[in-house]
N, C-alpha and C. Protein backbone atom coordinates (compact mmCIF):
# COMPACT_ATOMS: atom_id res chain seq x y z
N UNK A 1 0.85 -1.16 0.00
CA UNK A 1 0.00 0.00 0.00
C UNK A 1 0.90 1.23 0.00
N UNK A 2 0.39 2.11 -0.85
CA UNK A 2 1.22 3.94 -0.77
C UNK A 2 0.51 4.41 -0.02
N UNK A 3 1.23 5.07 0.85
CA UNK A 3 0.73 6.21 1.67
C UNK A 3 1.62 7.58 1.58
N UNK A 4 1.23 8.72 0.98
CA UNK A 4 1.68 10.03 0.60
C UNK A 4 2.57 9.84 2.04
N UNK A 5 4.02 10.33 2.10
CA UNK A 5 5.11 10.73 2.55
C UNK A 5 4.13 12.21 3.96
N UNK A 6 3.49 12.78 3.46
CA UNK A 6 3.01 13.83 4.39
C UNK A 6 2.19 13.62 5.50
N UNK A 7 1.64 12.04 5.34
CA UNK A 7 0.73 12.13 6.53
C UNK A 7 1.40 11.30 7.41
N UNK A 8 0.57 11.96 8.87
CA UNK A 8 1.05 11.28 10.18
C UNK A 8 1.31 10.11 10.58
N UNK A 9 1.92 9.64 11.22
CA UNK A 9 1.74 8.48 11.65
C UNK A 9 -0.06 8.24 12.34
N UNK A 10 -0.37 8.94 12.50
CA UNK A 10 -1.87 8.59 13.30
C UNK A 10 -2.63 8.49 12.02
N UNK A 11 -2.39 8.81 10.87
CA UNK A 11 -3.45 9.57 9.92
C UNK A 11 -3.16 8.15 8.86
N UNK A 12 -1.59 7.56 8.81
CA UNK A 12 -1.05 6.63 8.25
C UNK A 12 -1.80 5.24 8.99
N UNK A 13 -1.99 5.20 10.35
CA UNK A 13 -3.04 3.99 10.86
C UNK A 13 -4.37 3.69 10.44
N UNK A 14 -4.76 5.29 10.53
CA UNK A 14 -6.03 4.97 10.18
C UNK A 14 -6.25 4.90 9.01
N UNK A 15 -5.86 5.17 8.13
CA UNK A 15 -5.88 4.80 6.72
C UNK A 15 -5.30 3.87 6.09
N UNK A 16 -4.20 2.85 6.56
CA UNK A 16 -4.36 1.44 6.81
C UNK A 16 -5.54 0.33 7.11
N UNK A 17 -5.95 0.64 8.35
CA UNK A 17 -6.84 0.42 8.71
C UNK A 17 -8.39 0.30 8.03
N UNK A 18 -8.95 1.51 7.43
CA UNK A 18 -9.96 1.74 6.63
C UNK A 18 -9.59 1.15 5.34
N UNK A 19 -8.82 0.82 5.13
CA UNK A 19 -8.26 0.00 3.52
C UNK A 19 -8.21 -1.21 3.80
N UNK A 20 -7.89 -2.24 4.97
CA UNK A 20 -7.73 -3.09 5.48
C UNK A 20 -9.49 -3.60 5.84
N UNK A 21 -10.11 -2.78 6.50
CA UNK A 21 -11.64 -3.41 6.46
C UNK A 21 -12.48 -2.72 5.15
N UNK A 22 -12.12 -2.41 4.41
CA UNK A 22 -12.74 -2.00 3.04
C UNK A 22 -12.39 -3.69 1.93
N UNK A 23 -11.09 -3.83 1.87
CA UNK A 23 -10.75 -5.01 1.62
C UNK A 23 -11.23 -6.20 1.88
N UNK A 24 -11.48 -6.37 3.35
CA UNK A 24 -12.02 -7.71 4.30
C UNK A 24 -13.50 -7.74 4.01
N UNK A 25 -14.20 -6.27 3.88
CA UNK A 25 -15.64 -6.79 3.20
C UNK A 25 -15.73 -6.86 2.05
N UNK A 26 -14.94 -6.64 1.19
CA UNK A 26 -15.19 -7.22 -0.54
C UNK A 26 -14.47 -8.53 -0.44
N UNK A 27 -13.80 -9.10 0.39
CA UNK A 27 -13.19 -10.38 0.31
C UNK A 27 -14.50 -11.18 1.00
N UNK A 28 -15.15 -10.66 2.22
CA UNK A 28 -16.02 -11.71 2.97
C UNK A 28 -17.44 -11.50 1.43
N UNK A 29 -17.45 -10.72 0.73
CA UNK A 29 -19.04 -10.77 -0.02
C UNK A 29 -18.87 -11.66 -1.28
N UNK A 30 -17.83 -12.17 -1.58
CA UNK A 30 -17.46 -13.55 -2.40
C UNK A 30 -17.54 -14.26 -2.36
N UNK A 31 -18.66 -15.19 -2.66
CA UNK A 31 -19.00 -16.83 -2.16
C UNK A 31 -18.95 -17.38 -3.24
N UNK A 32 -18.65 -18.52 -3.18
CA UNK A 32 -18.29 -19.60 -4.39
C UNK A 32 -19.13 -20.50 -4.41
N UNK A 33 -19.73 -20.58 -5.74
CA UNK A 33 -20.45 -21.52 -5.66
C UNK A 33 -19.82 -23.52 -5.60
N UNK A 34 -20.45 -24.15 -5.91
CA UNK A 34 -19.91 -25.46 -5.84
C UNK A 34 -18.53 -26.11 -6.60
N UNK A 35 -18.90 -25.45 -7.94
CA UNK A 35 -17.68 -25.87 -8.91
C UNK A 35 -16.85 -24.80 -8.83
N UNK A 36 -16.64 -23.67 -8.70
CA UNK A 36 -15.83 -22.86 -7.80
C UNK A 36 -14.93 -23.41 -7.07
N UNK A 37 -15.53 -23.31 -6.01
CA UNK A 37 -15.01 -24.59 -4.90
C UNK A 37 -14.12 -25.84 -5.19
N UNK A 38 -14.41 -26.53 -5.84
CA UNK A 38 -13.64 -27.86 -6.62
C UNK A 38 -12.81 -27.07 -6.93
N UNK A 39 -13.35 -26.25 -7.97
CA UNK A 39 -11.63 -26.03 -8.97
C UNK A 39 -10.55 -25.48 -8.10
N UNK A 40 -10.77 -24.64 -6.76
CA UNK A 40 -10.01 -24.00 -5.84
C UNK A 40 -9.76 -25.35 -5.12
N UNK A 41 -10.14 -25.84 -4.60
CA UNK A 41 -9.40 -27.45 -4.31
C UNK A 41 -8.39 -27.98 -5.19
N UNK A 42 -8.45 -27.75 -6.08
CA UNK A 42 -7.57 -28.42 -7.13
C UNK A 42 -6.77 -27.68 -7.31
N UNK A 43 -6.63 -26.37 -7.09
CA UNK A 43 -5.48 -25.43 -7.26
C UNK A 43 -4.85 -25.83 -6.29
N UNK A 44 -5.75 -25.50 -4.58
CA UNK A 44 -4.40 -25.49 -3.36
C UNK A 44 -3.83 -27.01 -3.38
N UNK A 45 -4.26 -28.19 -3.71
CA UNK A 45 -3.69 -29.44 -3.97
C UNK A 45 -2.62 -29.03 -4.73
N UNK A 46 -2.63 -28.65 -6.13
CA UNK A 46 -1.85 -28.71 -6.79
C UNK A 46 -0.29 -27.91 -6.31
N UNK A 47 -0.78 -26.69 -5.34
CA UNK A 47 0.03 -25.81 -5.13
C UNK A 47 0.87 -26.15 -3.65
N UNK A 48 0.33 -26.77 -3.01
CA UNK A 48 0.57 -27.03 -1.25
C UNK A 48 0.67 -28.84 -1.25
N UNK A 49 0.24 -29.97 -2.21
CA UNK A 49 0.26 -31.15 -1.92
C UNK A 49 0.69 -31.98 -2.98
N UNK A 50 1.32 -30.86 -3.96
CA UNK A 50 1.93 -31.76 -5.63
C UNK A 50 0.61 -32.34 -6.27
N UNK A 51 -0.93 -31.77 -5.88
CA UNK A 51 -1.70 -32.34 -6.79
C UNK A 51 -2.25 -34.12 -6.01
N UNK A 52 -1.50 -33.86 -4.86
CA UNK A 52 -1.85 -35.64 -4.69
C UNK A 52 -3.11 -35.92 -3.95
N UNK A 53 -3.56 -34.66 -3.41
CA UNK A 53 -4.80 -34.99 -3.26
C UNK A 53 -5.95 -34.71 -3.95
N UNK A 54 -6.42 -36.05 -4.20
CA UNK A 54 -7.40 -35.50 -5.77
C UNK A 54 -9.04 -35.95 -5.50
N UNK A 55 -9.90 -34.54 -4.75
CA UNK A 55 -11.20 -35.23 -4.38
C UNK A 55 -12.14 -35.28 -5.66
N UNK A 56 -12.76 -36.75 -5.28
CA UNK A 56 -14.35 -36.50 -6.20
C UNK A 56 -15.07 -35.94 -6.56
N UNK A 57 -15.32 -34.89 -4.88
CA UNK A 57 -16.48 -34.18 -4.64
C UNK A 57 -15.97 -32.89 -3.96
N UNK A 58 -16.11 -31.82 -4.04
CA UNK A 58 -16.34 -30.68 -3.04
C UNK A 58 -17.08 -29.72 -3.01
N UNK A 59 -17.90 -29.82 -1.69
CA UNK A 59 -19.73 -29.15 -1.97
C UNK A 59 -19.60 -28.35 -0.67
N UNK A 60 -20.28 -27.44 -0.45
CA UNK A 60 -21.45 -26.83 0.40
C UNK A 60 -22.34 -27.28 1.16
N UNK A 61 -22.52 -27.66 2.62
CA UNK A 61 -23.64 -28.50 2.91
C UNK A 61 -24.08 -27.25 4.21
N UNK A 62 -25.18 -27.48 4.31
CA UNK A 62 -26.17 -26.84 5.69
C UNK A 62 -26.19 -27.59 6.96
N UNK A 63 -25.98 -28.82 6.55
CA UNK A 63 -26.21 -29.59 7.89
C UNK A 63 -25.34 -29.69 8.72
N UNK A 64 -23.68 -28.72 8.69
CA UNK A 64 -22.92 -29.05 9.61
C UNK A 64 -22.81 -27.84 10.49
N UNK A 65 -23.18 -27.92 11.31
CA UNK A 65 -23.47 -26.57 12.27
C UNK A 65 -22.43 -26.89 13.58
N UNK A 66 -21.53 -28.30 14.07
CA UNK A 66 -20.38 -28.17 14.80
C UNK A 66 -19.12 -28.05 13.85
N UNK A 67 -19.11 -28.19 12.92
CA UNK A 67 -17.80 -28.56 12.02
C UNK A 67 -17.57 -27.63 10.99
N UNK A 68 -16.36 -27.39 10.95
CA UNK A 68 -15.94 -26.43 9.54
C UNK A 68 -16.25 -27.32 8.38
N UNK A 69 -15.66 -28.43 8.21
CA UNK A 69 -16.02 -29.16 7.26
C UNK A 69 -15.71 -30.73 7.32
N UNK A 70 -15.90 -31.40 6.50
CA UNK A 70 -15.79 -33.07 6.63
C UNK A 70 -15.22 -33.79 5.18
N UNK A 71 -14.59 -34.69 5.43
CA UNK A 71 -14.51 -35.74 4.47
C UNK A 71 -14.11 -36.86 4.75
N UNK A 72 -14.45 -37.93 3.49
CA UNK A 72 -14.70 -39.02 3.81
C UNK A 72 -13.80 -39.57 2.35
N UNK A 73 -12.23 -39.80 3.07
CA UNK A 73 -11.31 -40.63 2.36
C UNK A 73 -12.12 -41.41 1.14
N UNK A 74 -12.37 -42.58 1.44
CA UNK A 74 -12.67 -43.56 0.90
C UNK A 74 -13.60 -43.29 -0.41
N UNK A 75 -14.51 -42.08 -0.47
CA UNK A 75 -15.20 -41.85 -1.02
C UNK A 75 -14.57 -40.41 -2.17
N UNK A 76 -13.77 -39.83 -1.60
CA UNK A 76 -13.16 -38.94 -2.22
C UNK A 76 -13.58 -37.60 -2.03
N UNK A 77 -14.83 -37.56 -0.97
CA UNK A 77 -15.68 -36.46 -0.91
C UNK A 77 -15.24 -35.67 0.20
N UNK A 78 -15.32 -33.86 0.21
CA UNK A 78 -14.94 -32.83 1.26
C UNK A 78 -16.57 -32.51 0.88
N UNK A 79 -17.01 -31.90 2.34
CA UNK A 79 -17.92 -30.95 2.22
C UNK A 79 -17.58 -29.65 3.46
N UNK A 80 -18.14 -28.75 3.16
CA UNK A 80 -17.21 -27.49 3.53
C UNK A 80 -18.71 -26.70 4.13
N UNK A 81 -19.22 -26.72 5.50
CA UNK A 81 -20.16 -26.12 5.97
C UNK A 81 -20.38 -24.61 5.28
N UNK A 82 -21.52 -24.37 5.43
CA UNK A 82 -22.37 -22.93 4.79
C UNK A 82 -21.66 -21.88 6.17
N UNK A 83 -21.78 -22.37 6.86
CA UNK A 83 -21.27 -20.69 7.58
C UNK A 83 -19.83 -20.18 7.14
N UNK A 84 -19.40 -20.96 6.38
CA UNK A 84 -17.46 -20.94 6.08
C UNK A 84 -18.02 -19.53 5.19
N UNK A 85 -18.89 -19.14 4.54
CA UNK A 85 -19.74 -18.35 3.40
C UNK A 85 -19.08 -17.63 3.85
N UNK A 86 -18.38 -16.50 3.41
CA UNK A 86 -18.54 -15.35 3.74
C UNK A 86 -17.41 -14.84 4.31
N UNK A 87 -16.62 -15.79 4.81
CA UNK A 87 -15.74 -15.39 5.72
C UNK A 87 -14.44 -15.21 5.10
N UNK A 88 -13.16 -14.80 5.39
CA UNK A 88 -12.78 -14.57 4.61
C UNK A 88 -11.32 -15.31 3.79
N UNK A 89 -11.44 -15.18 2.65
CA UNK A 89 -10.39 -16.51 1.46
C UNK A 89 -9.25 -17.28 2.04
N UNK A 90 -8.56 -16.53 3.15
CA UNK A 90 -7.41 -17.70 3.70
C UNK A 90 -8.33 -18.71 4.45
N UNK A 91 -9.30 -18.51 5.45
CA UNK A 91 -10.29 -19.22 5.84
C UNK A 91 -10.64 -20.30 5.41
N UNK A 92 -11.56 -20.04 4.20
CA UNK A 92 -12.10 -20.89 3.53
C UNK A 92 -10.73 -21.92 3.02
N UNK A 93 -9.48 -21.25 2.52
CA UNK A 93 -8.25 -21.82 1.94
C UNK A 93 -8.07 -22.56 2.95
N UNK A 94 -7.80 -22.47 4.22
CA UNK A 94 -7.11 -23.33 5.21
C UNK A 94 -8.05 -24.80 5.28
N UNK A 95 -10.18 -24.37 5.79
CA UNK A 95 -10.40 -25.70 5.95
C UNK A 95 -10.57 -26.41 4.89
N UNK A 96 -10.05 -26.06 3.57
CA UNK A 96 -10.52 -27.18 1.86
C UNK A 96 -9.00 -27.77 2.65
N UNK A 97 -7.79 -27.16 2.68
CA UNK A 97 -6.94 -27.90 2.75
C UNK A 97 -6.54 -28.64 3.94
N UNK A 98 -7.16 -28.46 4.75
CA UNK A 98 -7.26 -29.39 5.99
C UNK A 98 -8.10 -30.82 5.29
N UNK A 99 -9.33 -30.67 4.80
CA UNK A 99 -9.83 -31.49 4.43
C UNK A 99 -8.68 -32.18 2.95
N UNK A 100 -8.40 -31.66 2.14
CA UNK A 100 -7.46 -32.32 1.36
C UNK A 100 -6.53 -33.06 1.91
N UNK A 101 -6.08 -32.39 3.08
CA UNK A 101 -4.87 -33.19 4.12
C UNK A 101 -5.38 -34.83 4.83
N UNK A 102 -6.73 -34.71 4.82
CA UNK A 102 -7.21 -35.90 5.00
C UNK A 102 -7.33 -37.08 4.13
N UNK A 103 -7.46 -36.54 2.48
CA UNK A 103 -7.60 -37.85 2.18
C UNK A 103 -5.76 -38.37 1.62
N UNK A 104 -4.78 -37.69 2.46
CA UNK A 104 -3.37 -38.55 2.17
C UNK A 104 -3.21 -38.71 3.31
N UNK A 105 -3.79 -38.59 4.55
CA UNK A 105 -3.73 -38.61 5.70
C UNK A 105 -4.82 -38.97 6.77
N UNK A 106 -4.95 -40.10 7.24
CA UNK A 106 -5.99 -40.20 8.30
C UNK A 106 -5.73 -39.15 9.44
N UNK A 107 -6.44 -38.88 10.20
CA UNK A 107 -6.95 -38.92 11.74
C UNK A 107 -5.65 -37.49 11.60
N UNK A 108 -5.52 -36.47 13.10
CA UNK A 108 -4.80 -35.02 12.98
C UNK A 108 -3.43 -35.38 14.05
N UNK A 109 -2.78 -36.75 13.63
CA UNK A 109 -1.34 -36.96 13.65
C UNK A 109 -0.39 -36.09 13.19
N UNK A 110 1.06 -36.34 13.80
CA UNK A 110 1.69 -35.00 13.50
C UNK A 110 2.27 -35.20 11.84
N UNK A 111 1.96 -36.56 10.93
CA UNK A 111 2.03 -36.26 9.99
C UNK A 111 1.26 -35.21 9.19
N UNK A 112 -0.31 -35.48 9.43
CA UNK A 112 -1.48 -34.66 8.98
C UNK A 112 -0.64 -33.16 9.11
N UNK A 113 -0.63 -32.66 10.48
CA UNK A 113 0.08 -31.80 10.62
C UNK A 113 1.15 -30.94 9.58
N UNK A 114 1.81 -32.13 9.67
CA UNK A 114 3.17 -31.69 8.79
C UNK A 114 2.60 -30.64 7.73
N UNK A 115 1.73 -31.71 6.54
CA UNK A 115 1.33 -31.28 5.67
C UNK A 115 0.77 -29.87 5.56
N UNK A 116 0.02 -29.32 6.71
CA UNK A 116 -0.37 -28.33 6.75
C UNK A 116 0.35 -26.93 6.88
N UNK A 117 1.75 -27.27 7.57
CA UNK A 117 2.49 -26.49 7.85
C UNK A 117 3.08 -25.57 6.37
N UNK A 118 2.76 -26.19 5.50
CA UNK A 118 3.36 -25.61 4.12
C UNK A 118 2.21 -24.17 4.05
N UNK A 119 0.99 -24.12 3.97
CA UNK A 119 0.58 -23.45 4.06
C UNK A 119 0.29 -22.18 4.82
N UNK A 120 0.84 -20.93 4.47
CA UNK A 120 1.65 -20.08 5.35
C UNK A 120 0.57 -19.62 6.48
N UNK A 121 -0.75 -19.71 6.62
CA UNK A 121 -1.89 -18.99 7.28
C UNK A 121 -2.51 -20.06 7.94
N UNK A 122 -1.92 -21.43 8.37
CA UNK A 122 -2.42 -22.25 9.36
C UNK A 122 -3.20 -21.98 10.19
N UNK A 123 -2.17 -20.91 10.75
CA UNK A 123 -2.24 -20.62 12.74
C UNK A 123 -3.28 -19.26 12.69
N UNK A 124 -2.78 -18.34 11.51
CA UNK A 124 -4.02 -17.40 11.30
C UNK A 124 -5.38 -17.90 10.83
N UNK A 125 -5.57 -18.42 10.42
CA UNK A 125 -7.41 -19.19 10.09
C UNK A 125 -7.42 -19.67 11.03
N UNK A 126 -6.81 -21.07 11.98
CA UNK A 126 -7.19 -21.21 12.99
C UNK A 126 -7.44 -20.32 13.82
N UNK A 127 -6.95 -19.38 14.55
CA UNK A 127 -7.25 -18.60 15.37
C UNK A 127 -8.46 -17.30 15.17
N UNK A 128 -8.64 -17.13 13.86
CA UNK A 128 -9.87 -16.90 13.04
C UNK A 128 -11.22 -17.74 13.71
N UNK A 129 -11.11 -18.85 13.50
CA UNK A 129 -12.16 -20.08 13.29
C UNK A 129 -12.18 -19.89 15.03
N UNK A 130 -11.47 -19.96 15.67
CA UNK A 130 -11.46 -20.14 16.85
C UNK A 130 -12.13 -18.84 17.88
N UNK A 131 -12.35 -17.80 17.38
CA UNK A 131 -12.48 -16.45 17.31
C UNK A 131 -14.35 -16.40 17.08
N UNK A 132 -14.37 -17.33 16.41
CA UNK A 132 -15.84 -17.49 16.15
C UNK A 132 -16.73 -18.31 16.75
N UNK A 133 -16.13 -19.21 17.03
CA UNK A 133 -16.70 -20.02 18.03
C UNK A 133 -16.44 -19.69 19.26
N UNK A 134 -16.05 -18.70 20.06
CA UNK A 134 -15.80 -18.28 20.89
C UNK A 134 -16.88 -16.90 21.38
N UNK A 135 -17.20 -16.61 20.16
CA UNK A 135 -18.26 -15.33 19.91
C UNK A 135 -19.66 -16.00 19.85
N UNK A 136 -19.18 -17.31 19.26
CA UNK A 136 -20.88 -17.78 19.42
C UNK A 136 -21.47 -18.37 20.54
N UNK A 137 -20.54 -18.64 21.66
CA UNK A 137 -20.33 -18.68 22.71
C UNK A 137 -21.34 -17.58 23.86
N UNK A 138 -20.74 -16.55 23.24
CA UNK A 138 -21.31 -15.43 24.46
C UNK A 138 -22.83 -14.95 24.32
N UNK A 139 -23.31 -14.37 25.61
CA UNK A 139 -24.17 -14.32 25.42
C UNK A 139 -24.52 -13.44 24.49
N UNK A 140 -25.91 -13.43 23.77
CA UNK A 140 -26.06 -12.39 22.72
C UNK A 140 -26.84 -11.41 23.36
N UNK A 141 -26.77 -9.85 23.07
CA UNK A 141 -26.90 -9.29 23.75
C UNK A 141 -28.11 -8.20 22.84
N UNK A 142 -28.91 -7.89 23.61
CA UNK A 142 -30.44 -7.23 22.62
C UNK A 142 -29.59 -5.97 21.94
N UNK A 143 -30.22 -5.73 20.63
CA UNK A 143 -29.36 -4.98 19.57
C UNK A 143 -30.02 -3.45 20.35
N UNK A 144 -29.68 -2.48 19.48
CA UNK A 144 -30.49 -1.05 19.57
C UNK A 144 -32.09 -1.47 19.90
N UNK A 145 -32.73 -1.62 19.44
CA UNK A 145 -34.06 -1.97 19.26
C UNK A 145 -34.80 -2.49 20.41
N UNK A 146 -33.46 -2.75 20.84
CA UNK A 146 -34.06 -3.97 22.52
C UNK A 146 -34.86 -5.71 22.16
N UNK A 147 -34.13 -5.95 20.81
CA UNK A 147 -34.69 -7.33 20.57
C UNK A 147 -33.20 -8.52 20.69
């Protein structure tokens, strides 16, 4: 990012800042549809796992409301929960490839692990993901309106 040489350091934050959540909501209003999805599976495989993980299936489902997402080796299939929607692209990048990490890898051994470590935003999506479930946690609290 440029920032003109004349402004403040205070004036230089906040205008970081306002570029930084201007960014994060045109990144969270991008949802992918299904084949989207696949083909971005097939990229971070190709790019983070030499291509060796090669799923059948990678969908969108509603019904997983504890889990980021699931798959099932044997079958070749990831499905990637609906609340992942929205949130934003390393996110979504981290749990396809967690789930890719599964089908060369059973169960979250420190091989599984390994694999993940290539991918530079591990620990940031996790702590993301973790951030949210932590919020959904608290109590919710009546908006303006008093509802």
């Amino acid at each position: 990012m440029l920032i003109p040489a004349r402004m403040s350091e205070a004036e230089e934050q906040r205008w970081v800042s306002v570029m930084l959540d201007k960014l994060a909501a045109q990144e969270s209003k991008r949802v992918l549809g299904d084949t989207e999805l696949s083909e971005r599976a097939q990229r971070l495989s190709a790019q983070y796992f030499d291509g060796r993980a090669r799923p059948a299936s990678v969908r969108w489902v509603t019904n997983q409301n504890t889990r980021w997402g699931s798959c099932t080796p044997s079958e070749g299939s990831i499905r990637l929960s609906h609340r992942l929607q929205g949130m934003p692209e390393y996110v979504v990048d981290y749990v396809l490839l967690h789930e890719l990490a599964h089908l060369l890898v059973p169960g979250h051994g420190p091989r599984f692990w390994r694999l993940l470590e290539a991918y530079p935003r591990t620990e940031r999506a996790k702590g993301y993901l973790e951030g949210v479930v932590a919020a959904d946690r608290l109590p919710h609290l009546p908006d303006a309106r008093g509802e």
